[in-house]
Protein backbone atom coordinates (compact mmCIF):
# COMPACT_ATOMS: atom_id res chain seq x y z
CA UNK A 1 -18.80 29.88 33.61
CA UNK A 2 -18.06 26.70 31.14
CA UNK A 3 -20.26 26.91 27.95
CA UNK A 4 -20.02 23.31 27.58
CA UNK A 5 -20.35 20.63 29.89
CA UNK A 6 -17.42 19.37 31.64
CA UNK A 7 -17.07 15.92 30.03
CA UNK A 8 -19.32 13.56 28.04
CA UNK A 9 -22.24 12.23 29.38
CA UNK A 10 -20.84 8.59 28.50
CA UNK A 11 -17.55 9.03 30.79
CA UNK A 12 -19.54 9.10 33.50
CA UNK A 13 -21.65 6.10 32.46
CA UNK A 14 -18.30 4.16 31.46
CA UNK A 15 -16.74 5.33 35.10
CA UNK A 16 -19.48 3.90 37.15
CA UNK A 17 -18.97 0.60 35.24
CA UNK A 18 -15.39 0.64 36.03
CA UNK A 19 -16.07 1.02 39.17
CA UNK A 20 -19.00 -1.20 39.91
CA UNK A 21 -20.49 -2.79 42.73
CA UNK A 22 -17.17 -3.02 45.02
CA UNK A 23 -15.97 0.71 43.72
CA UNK A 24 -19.10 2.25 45.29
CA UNK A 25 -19.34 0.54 48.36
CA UNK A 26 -15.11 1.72 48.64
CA UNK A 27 -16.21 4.58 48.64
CA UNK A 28 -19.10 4.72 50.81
CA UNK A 29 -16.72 2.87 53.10
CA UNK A 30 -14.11 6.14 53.28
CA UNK A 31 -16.72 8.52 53.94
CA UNK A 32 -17.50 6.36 57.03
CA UNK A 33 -13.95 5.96 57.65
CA UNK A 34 -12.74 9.76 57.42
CA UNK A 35 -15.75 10.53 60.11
CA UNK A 36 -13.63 8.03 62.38
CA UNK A 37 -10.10 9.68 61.45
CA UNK A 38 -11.77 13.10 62.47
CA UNK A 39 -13.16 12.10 65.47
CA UNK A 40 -16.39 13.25 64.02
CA UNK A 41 -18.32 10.39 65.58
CA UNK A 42 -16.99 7.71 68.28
CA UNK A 43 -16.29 4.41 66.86
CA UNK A 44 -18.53 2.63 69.89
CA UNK A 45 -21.41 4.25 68.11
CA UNK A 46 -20.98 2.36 65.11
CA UNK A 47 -21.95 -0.94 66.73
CA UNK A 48 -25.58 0.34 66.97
CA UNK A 49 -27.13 1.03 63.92
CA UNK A 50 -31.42 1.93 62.60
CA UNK A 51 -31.97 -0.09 59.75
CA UNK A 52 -35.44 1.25 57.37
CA UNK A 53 -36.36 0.36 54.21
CA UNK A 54 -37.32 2.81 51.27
CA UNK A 55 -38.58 2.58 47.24
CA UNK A 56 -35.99 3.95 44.90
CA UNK A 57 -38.64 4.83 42.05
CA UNK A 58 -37.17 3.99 38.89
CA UNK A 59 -37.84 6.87 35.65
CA UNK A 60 -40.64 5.61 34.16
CA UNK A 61 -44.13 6.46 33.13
CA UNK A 62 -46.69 5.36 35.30
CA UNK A 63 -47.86 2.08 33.79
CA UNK A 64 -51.04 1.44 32.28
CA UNK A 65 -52.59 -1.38 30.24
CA UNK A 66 -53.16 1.07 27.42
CA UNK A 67 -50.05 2.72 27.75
CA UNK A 68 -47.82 -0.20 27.78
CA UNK A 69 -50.30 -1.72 24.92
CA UNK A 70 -49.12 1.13 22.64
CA UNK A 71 -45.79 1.13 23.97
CA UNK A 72 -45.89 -2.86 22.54
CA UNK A 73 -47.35 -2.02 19.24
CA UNK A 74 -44.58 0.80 18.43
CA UNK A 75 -41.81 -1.46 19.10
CA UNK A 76 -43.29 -4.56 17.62
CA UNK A 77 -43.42 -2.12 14.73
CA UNK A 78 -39.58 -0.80 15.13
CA UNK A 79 -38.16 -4.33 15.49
CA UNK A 80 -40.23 -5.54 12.64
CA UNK A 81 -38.84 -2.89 9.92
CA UNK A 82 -35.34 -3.46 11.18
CA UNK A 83 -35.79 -7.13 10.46
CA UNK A 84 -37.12 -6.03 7.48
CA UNK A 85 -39.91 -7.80 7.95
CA UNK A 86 -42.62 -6.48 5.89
CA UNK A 87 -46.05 -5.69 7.68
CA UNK A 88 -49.37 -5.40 5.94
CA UNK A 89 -50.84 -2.88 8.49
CA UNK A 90 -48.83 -1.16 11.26
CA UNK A 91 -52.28 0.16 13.02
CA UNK A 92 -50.66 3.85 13.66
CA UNK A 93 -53.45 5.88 13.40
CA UNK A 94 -55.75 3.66 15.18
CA UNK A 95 -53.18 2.74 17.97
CA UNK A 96 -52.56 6.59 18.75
CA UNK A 97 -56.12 6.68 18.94
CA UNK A 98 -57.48 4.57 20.81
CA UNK A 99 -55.07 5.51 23.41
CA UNK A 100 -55.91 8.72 23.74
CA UNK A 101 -59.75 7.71 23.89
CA UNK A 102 -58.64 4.84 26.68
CA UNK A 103 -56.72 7.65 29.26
CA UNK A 104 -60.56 10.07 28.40
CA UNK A 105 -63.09 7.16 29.07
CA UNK A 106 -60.56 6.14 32.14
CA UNK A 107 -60.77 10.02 33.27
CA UNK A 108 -64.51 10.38 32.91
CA UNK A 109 -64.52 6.85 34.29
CA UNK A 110 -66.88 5.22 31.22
CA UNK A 111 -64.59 2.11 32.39
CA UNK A 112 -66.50 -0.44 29.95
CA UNK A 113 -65.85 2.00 27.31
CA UNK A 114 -62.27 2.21 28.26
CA UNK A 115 -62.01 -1.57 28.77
CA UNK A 116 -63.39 -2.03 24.80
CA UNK A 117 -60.47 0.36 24.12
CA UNK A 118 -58.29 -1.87 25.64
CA UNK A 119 -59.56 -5.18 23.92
CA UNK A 120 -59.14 -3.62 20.49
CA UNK A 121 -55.89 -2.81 21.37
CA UNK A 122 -54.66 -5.96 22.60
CA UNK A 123 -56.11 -7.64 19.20
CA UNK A 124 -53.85 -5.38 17.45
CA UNK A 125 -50.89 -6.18 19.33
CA UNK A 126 -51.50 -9.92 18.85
CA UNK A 127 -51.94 -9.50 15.31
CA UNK A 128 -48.78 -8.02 14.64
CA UNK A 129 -47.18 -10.41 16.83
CA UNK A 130 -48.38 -12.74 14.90
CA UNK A 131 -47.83 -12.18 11.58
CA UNK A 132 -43.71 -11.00 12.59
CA UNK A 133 -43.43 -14.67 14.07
CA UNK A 134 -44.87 -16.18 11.28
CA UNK A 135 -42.89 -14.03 8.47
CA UNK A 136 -39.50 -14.74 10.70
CA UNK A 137 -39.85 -17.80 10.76
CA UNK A 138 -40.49 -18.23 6.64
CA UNK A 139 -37.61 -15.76 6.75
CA UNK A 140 -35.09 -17.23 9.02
CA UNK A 141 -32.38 -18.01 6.91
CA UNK A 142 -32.13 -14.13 5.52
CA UNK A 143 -32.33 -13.03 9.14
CA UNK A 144 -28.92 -12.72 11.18
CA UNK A 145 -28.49 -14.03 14.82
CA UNK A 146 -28.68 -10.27 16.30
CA UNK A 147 -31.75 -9.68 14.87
CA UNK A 148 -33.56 -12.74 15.13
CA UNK A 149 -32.75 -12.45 19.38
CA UNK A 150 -33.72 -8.61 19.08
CA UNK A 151 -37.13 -10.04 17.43
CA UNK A 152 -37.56 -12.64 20.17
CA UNK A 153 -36.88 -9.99 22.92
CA UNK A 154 -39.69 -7.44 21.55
CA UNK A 155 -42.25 -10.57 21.14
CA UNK A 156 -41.48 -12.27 24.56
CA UNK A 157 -41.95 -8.38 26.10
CA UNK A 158 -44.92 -8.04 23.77
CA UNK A 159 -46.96 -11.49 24.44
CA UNK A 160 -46.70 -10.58 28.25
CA UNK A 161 -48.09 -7.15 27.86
CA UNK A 162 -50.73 -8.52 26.32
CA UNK A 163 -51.55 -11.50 28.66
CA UNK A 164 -51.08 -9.02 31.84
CA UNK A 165 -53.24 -6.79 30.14
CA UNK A 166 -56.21 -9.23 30.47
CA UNK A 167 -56.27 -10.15 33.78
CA UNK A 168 -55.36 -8.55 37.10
CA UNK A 169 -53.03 -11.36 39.14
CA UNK A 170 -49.44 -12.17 37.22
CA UNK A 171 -49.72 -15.25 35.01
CA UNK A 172 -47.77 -18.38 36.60
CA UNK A 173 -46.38 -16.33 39.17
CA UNK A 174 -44.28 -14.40 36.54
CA UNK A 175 -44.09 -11.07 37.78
CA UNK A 176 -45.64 -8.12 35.39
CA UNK A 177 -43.99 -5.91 33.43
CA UNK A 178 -44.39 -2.89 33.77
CA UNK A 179 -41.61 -0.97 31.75
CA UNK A 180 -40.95 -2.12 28.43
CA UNK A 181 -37.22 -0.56 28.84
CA UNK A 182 -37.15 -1.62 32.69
CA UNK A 183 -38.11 -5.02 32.99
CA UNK A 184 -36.77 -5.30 36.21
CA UNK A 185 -39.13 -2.79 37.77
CA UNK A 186 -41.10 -4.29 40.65
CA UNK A 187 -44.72 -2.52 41.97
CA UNK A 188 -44.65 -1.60 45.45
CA UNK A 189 -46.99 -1.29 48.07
CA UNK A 190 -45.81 0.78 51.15
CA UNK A 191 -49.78 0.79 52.75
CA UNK A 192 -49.39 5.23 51.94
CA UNK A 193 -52.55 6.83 51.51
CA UNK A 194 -51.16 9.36 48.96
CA UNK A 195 -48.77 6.68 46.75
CA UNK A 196 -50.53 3.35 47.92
CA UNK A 197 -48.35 2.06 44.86
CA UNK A 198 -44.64 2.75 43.94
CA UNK A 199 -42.43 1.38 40.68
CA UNK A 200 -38.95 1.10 41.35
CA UNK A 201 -36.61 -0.81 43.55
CA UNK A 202 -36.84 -1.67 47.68
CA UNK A 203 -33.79 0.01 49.51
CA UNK A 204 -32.04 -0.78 52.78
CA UNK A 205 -31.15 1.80 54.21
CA UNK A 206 -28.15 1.45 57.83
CA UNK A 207 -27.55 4.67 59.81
CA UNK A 208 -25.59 4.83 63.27
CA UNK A 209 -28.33 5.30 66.10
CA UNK A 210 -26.53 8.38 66.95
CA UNK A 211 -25.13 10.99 64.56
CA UNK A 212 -27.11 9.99 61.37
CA UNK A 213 -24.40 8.97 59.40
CA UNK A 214 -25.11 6.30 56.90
CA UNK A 215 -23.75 3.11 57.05
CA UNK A 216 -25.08 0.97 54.51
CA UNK A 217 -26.94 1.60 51.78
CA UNK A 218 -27.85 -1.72 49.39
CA UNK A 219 -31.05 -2.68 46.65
CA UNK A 220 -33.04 -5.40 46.65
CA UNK A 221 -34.89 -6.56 43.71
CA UNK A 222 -38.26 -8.74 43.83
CA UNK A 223 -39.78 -6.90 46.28
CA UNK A 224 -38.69 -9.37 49.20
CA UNK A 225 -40.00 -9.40 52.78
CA UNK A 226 -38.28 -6.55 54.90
CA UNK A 227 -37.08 -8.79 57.34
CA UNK A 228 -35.86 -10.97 54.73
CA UNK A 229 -33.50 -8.35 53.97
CA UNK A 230 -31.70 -7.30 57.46
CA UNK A 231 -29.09 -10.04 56.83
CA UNK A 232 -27.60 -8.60 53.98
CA UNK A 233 -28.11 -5.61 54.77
CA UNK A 234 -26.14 -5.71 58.02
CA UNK A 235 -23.26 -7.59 56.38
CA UNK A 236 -22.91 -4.95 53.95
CA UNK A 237 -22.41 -2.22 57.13
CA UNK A 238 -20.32 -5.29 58.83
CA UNK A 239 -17.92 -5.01 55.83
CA UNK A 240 -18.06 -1.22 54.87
CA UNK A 241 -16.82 -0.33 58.84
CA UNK A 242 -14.12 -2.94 58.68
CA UNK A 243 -11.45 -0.70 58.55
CA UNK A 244 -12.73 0.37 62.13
CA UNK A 245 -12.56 -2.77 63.75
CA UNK A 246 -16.55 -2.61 64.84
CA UNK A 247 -19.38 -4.11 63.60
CA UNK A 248 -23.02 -4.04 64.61
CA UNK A 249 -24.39 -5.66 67.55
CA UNK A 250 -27.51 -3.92 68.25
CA UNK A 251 -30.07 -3.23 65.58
CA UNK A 252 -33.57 -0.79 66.20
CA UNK A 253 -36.06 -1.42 63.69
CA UNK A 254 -39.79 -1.17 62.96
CA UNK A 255 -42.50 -4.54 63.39
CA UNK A 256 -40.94 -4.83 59.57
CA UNK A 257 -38.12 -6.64 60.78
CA UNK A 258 -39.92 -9.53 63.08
CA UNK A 259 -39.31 -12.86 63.22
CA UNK A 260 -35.80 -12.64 61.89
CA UNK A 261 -33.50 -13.12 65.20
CA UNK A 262 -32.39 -16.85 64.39
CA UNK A 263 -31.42 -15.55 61.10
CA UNK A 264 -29.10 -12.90 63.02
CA UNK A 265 -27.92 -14.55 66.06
CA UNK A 266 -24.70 -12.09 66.37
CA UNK A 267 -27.22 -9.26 66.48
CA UNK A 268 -29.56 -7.89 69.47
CA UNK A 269 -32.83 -7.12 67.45
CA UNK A 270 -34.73 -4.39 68.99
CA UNK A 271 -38.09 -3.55 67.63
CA UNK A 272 -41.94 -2.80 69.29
CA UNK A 273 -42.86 -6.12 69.01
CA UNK A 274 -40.59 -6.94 71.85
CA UNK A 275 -42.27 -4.59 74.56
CA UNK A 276 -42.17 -7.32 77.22
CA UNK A 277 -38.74 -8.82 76.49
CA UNK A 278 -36.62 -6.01 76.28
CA UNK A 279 -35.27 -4.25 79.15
CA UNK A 280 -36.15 -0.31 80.41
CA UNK A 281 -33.41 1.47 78.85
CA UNK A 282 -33.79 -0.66 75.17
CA UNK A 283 -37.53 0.69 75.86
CA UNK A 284 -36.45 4.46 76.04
CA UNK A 285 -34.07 4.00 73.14
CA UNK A 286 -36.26 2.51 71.01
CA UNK A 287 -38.03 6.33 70.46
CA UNK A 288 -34.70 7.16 68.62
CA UNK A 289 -35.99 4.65 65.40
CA UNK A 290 -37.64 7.51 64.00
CA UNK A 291 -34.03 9.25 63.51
CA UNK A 292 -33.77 7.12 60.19
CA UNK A 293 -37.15 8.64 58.13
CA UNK A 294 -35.59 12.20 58.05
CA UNK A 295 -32.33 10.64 57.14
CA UNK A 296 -34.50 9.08 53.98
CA UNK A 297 -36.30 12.27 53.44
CA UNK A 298 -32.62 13.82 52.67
CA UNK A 299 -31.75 10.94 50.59
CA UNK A 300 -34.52 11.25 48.31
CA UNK A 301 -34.80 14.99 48.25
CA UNK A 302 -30.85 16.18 48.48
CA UNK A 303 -29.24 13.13 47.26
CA UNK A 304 -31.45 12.32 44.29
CA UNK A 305 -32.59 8.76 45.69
CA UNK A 306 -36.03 9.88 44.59
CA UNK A 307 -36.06 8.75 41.02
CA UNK A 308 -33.46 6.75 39.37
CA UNK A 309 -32.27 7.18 35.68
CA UNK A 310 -29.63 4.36 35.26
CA UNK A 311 -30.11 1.38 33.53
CA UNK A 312 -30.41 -2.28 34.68
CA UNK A 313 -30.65 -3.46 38.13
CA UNK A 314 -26.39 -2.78 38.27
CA UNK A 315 -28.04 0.88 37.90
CA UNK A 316 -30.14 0.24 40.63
CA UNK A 317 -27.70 -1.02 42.94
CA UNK A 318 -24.91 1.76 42.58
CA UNK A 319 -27.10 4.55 42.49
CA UNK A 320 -28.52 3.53 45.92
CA UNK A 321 -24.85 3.55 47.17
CA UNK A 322 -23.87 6.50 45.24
CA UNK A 323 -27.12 8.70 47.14
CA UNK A 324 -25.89 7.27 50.36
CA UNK A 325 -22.09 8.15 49.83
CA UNK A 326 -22.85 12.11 48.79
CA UNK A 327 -25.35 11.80 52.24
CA UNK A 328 -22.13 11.23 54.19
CA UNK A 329 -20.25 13.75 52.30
CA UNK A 330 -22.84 16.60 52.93
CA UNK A 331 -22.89 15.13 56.40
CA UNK A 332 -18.86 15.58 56.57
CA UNK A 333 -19.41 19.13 55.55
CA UNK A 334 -21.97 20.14 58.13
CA UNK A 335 -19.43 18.28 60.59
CA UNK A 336 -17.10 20.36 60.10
CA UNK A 337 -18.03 23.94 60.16
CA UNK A 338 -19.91 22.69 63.37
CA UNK A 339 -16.27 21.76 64.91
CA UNK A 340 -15.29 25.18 63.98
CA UNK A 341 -11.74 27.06 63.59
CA UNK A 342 -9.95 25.22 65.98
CA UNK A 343 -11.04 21.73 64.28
CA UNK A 344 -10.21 23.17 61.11
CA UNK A 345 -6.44 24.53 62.08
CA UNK A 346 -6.15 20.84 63.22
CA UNK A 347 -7.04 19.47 60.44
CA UNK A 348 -4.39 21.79 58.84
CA UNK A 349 -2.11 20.75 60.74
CA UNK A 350 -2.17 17.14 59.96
CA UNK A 351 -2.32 17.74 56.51
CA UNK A 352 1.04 19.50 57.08
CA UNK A 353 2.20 16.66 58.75
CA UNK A 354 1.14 14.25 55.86
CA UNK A 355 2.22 16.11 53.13
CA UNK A 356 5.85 16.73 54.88
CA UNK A 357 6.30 12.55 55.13
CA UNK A 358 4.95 12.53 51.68
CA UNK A 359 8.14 14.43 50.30
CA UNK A 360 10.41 12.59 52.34
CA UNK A 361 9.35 9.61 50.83
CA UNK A 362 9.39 11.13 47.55
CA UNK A 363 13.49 12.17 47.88
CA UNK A 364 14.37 8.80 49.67
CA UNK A 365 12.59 7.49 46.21
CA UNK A 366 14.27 8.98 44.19
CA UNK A 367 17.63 8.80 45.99
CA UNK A 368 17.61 5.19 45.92
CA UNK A 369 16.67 5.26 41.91
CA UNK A 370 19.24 7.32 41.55
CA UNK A 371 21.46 4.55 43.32
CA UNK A 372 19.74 2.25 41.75
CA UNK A 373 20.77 3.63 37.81
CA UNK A 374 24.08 4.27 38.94
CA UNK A 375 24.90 0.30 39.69
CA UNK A 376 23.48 -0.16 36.63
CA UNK A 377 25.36 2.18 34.66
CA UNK A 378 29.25 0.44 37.09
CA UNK A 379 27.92 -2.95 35.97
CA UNK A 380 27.48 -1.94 32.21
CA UNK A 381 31.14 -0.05 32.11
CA UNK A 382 32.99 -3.23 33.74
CA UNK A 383 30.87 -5.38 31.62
């Protein structure tokens, strides 16, 4: 029992940026490569992989106009006072309510009540806005560089709260925003009847077709085509099984993927859509897709792909790989109490082995230091 956590909360943060995108992907890359060494799985089974795609949901709240609206007005508030920039009316009382009465009419769906909620509070955000951009700029000499790009973050953020906030479609083709700490957050729609619409990140997820292990795991920000996608996605499991000396050739995916095979000419594509030009057995294999939604399932609810807490879309990225590296080491577990004692006592074994040419290359180490000082110590004496 440990009264006190382990280590601080910011080692960890500061260890994943040491590590970054390469350090992950190393290490997702030794899981796969240990299952080799073990002869958990064959190597010939890595050249035919399932590739699916997922939504990492980032941790926010779900976003509303009135939510994000207040959301604006606090931090137009915050920014303003450490500017010291001096506001004639911060609107706190009325912002808190009118929120609250926006999320009742919304609930009791009164929606032109709600949306005069909403109007009033997107004249309140433009009126602070307003008046900080005007008293900055009378103020700009007695306002540092920090603060003056702070200022300009929170009103950028601000002004397109307020112009999404009016309309349904993004503005120019900028997309929404719909986190004021996670801009990068991207809305998602999968066609599911119980979450037609998810916030986060789209995932690629690369398993073997046999054995489930994960082979690639990689993010992909601005919500991009799914086919789009199987490029990268299989050069990511192209360089993370390197080491042993396959890559894939045959990939099984869903009607997703189509239309991508001159993108991926090294690649057999095998999907539905190709009923008549795919041969009897590639028919009968093609059931086996389905092997890669359970594999998510375990991702999301074991792994913690469900909802992700780091920062940025560098979060994004490593904890997709992270998820799919502790996949493969529960999966390395399972492996091997399934191979049973006599796996284990050769496992033992070879760990003998190891450690025994360890040594010896310890003592002919330090041997030839000890040589090495010697010479050094003739030379000095003669000298």
């Amino acid at each position: 029992y440990e009264d006190s956590p382990p280590c601080d909360a910011t080692t960890l943060v500061k260890f994943r940026q040491l590590l970054g995108d390469e350090g992950v992907e190393e290490l997702l890359a030794q899981t796969i490569n240990v299952a080799v060494e073990l002869k958990l799985i064959k190597p010939q089974e890595l050249s035919r992989v399932i590739v699916d795609s997922t939504v990492q949901h980032k941790a926010i709240a779900h976003p509303t106009d009135s939510r994000l609206l207040e959301t604006a007005r606090t931090k137009l508030v915050e920014v303003a006072k450490d500017a010291g920039v001096r506001l004639k009316q911060t609107f706190a009382k009325e912002g808190k309510e009118l929120s609250r009465k926006a999320g009742r009419y919304a609930h009791a769906r009164q929606f032109k009540r709600m949306k005069s909620a909403i109007r009033r509070q997107r004249t309140i955000v433009a009126r602070l806005q307003r008046e900080i951009e005007r008293k900055a700029t009378a103020a700009s000499t007695a306002i540092g560089m920090a603060v003056r790009q702070a200022l300009g973050e929170a009103l950028s953020k601000a002004a397109r709260i307020n112009a999404q906030s009016g309309q349904r479609k993004a503005i120019d083709g900028q997309p929404k925003l719909y986190a004021w700490h996670a801009p990068e957050v991207d809305c998602i729609s999968k066609g599911k009847a119980r979450t037609p619409y998810e916030f986060g990140v789209k995932v690629g997820i690369a398993s073997t077709f046999k054995g489930n292990l994960v082979v690639g795991a990689r993010a992909f920000h601005g919500n991009p085509y799914d086919g789009h996608t199987l490029a990268e996605q299989l050069e990511q499991a192209t360089i993370l099984m390197q080491d042993s000396r396959v890559k894939p050739a045959t990939a099984f995916v869903d009607l997703g993927y189509r239309g991508v095979d001159a993108d991926n000419p090294d690649v057999h594509i095998v999907h539905r859509g190709k009923s008549k030009r795919i041969t009897q057995q590639e028919r009968r294999l093609l059931r086996r897709r389905q092997a890669i939604e359970p594999i998510i399932g375990h991702l999301k609810a074991d792994c913690r792909m469900q909802r992700c807490h780091l920062k940025g879309k560098t979060g994004d990225r490593l904890h997709a790989v992270l998820c799919a590296a502790g996949y493969n080491i529960r999966w390395l577990l399972r492996m091997i109490a399934l191979k049973g004692v006599t796996f284990l006592w050769r496992l033992y074994l070879r760990l003998r082995v190891l450690s025994a040419l360890v040594s010896t290359w310890l003592r002919v180490l330090c041997k030839w230091l000890a040589c090495t000082s010697n010479a050094t110590t003739s030379t000095v004496a003669l000298a």
